[in-house]
N, C-alpha and C. Protein backbone atom coordinates (compact mmCIF):
# COMPACT_ATOMS: atom_id res chain seq x y z
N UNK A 1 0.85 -1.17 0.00
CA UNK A 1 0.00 0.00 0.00
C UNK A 1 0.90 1.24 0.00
N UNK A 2 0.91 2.24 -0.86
CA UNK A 2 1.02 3.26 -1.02
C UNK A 2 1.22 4.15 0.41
N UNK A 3 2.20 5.04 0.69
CA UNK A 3 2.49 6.30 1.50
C UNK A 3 1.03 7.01 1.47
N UNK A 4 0.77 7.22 0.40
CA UNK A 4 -0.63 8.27 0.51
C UNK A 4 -1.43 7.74 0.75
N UNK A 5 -1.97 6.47 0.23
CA UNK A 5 -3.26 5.73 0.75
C UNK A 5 -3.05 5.66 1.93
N UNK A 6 -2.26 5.25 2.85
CA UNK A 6 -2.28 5.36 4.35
C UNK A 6 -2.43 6.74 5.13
N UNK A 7 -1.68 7.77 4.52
CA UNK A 7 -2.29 8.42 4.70
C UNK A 7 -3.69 8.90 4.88
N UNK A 8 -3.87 9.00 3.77
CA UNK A 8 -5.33 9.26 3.36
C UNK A 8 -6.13 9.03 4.00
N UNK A 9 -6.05 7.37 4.36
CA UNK A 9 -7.11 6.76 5.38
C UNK A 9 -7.05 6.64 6.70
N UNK A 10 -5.65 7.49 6.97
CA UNK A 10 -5.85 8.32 8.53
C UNK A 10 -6.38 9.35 9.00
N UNK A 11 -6.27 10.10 7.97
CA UNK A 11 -6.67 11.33 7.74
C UNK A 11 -8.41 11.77 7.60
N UNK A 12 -9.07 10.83 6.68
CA UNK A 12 -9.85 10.40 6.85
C UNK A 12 -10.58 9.56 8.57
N UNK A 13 -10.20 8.64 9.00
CA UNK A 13 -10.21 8.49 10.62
C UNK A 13 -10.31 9.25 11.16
N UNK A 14 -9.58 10.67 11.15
CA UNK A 14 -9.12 11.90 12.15
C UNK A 14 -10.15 12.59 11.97
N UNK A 15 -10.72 13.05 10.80
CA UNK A 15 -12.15 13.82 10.42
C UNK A 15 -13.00 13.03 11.01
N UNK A 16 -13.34 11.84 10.72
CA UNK A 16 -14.54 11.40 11.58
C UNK A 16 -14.17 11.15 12.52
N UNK A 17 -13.31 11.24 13.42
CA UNK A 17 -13.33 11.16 14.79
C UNK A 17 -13.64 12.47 15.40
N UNK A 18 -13.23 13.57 14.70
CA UNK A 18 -13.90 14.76 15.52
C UNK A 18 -15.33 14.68 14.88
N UNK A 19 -15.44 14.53 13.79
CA UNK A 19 -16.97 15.05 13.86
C UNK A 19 -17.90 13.92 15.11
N UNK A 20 -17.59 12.89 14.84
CA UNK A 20 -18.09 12.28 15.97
C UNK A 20 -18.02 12.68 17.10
N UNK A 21 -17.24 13.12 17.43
CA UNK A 21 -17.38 13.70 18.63
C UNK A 21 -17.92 14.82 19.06
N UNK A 22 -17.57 15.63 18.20
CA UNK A 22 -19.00 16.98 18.16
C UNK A 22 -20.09 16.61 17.84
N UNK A 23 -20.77 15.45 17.43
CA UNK A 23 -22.02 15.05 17.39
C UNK A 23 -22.70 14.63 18.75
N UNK A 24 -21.42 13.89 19.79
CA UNK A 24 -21.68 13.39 20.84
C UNK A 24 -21.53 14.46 21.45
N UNK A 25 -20.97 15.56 21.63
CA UNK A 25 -20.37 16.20 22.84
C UNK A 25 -21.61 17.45 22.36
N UNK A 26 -22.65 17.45 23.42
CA UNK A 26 -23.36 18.46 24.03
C UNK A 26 -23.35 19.38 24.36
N UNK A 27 -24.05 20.37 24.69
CA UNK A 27 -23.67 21.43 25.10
C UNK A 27 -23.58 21.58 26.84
N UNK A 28 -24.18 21.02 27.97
CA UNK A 28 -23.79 20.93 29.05
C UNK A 28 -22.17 20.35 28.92
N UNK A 29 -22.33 19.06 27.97
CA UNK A 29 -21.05 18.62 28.34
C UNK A 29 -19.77 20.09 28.22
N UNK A 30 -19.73 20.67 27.27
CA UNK A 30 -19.17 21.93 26.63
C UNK A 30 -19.03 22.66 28.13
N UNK A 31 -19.97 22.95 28.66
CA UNK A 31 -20.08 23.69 30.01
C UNK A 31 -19.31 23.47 30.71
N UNK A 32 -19.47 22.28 30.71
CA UNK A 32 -18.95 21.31 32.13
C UNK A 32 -17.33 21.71 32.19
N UNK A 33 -17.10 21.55 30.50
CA UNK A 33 -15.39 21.84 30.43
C UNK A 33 -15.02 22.83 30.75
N UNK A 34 -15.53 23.87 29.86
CA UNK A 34 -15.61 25.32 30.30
C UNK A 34 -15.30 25.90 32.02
N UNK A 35 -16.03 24.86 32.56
CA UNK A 35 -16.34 25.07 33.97
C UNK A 35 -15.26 24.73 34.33
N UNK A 36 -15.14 23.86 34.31
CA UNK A 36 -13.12 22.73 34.74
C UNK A 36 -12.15 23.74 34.13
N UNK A 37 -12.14 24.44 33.41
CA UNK A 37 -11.03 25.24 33.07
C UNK A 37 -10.98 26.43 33.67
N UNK A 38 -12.10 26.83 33.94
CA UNK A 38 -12.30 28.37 35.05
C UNK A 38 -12.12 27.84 36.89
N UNK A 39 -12.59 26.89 36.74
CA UNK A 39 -11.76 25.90 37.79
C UNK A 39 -10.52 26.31 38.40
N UNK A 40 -9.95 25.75 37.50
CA UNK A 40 -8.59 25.10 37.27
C UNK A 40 -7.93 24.38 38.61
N UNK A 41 -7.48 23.78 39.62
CA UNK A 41 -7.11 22.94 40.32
C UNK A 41 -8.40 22.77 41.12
N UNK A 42 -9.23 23.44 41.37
CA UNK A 42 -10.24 23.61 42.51
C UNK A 42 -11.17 21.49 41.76
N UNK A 43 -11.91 21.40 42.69
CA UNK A 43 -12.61 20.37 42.49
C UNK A 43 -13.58 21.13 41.77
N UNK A 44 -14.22 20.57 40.66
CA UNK A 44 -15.56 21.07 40.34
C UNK A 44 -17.03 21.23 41.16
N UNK A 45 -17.18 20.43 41.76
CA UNK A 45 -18.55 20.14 42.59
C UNK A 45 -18.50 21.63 43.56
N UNK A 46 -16.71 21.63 43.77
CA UNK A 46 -16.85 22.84 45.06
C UNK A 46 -17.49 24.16 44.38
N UNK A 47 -16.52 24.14 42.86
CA UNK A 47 -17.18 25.47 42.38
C UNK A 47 -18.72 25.54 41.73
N UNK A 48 -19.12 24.64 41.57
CA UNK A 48 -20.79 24.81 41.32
C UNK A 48 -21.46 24.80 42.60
N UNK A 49 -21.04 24.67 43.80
CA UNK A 49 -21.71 24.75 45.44
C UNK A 49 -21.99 25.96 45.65
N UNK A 50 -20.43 26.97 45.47
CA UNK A 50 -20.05 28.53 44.90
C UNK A 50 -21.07 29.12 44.62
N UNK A 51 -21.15 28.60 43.27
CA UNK A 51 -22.31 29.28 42.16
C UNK A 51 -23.82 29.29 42.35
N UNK A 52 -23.99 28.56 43.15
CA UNK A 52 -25.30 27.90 43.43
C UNK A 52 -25.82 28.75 44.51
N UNK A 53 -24.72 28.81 46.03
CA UNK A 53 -24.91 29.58 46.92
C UNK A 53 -25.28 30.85 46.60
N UNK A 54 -24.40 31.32 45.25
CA UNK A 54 -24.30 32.96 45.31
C UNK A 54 -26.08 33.17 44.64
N UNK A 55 -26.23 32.14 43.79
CA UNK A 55 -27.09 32.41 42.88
C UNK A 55 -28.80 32.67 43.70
N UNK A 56 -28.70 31.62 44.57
CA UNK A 56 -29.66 31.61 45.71
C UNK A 56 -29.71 33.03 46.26
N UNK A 57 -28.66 33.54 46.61
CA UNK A 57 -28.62 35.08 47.83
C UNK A 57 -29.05 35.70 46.37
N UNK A 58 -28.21 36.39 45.68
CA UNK A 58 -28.46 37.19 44.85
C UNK A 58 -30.35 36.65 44.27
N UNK A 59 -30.72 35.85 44.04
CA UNK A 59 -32.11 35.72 43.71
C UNK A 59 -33.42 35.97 45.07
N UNK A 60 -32.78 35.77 46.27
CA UNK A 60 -33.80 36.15 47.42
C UNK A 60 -33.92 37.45 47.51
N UNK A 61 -32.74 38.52 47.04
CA UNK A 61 -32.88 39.90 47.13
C UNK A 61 -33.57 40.79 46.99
């Protein structure tokens, strides 16, 4: 087999592996990351406890 045909048909693999995956990957999921990166070392659960608390006060006001 050919240099390029192998190519090719990795290359090919690599496209449908992202699109697959942007088919699978949601938009919470998207969040979620988003969230882990504004994070960054903190546990996640702690910082949505955070968010949750503040969101509660600021909405009883």
């Amino acid at each position: 087999m050919k240099f390029r045909t192998k190519f090719a048909i990795f290359l090919a693999a690599v496209v449908l592996t992202f699109v697959g995956f942007n088919l699978i990957a949601f938009s919470p999921a998207v969040d979620l990351l988003k969230l882990g990166k504004k994070a960054g070392n903190e546990i996640i659960a702690n910082v949505l406890a955070k968010e949750e608390v503040i969101t509660k006060h600021s909405g009883s006001s």
